[in-house]
Protein backbone atom coordinates (compact mmCIF):
# COMPACT_ATOMS: atom_id res chain seq x y z
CA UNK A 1 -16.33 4.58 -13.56
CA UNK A 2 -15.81 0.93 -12.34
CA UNK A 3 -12.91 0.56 -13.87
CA UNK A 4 -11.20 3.36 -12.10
CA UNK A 5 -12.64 1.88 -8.98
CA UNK A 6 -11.36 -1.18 -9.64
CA UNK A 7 -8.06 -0.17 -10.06
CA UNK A 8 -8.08 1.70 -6.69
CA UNK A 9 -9.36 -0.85 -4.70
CA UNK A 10 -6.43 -3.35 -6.56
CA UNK A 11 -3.78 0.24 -5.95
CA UNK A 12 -5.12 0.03 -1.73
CA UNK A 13 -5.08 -3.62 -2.01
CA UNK A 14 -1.37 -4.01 -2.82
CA UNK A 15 -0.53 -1.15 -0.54
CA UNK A 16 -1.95 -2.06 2.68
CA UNK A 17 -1.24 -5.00 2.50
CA UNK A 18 2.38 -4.20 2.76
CA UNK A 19 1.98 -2.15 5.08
CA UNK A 20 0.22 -4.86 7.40
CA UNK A 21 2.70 -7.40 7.09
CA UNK A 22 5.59 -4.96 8.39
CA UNK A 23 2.97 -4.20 11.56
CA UNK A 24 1.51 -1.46 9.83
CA UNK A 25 -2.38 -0.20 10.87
CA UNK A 26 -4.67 1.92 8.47
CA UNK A 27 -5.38 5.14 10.08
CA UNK A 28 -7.72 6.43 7.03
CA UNK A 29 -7.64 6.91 3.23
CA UNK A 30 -7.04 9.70 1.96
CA UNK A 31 -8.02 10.92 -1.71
CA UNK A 32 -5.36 8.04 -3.81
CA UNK A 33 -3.49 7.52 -0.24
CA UNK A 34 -3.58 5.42 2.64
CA UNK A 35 -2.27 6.81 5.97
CA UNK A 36 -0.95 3.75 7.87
CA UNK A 37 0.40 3.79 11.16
CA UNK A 38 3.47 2.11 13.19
CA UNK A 39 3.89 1.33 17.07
CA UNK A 40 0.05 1.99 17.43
CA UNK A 41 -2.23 1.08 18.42
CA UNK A 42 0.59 -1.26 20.34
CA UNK A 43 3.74 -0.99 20.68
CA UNK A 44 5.87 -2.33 17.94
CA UNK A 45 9.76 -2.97 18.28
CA UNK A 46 11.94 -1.37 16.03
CA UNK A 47 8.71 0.37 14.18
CA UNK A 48 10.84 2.83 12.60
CA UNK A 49 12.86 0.43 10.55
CA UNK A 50 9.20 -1.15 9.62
CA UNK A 51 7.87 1.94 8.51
CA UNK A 52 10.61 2.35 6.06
CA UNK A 53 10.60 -1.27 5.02
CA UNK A 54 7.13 -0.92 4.36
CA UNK A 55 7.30 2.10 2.23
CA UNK A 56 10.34 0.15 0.37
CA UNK A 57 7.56 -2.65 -0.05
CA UNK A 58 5.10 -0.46 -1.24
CA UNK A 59 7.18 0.89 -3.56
CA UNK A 60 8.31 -2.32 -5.09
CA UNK A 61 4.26 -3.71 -5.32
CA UNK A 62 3.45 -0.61 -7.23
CA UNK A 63 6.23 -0.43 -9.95
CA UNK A 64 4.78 -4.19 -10.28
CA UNK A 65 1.26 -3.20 -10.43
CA UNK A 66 2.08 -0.53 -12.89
CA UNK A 67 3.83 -3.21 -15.28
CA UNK A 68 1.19 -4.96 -14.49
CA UNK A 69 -1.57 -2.61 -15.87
CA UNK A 70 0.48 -1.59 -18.59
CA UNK A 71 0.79 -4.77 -19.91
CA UNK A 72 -3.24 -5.40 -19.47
CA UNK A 73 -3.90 -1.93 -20.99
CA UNK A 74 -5.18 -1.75 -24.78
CA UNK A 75 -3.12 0.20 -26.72
């Protein structure tokens, strides 16, 4: 339906995003997933700790995205 697509596009949205800002690339989606990719296609210092930052990220913008939905949602 277009709502479900709608709220994967706002899910990827959210997610990659995060990622990029931490020097993140998008390798592919997969299924509800995003494969993103640090210290390539250059060479990133310290793209380890990025990596993990932007998972911590991601985390954060979809417990916020969640409230967010839930509070949209009709009940």
């Amino acid at each position: 339906s277009s709502f479900a697509l709608q709220l994967l596009n706002e899910y990827f949205e959210q997610m990659c995003e995060a990622g990029f800002r931490l020097g993140g690339t998008l390798d592919n989606y997969m299924g509800d997933g995003a494969l993103m990719r640090f210290n390539v296609p250059r060479p990133t210092p310290d793209h380890e700790y990025a990596a993990l930052s932007a998972a911590i990220e991601m985390n954060r913008a979809f417990a916020e995205l969640k409230d967010y939905w839930t509070a949209i949602s009709p009940q």
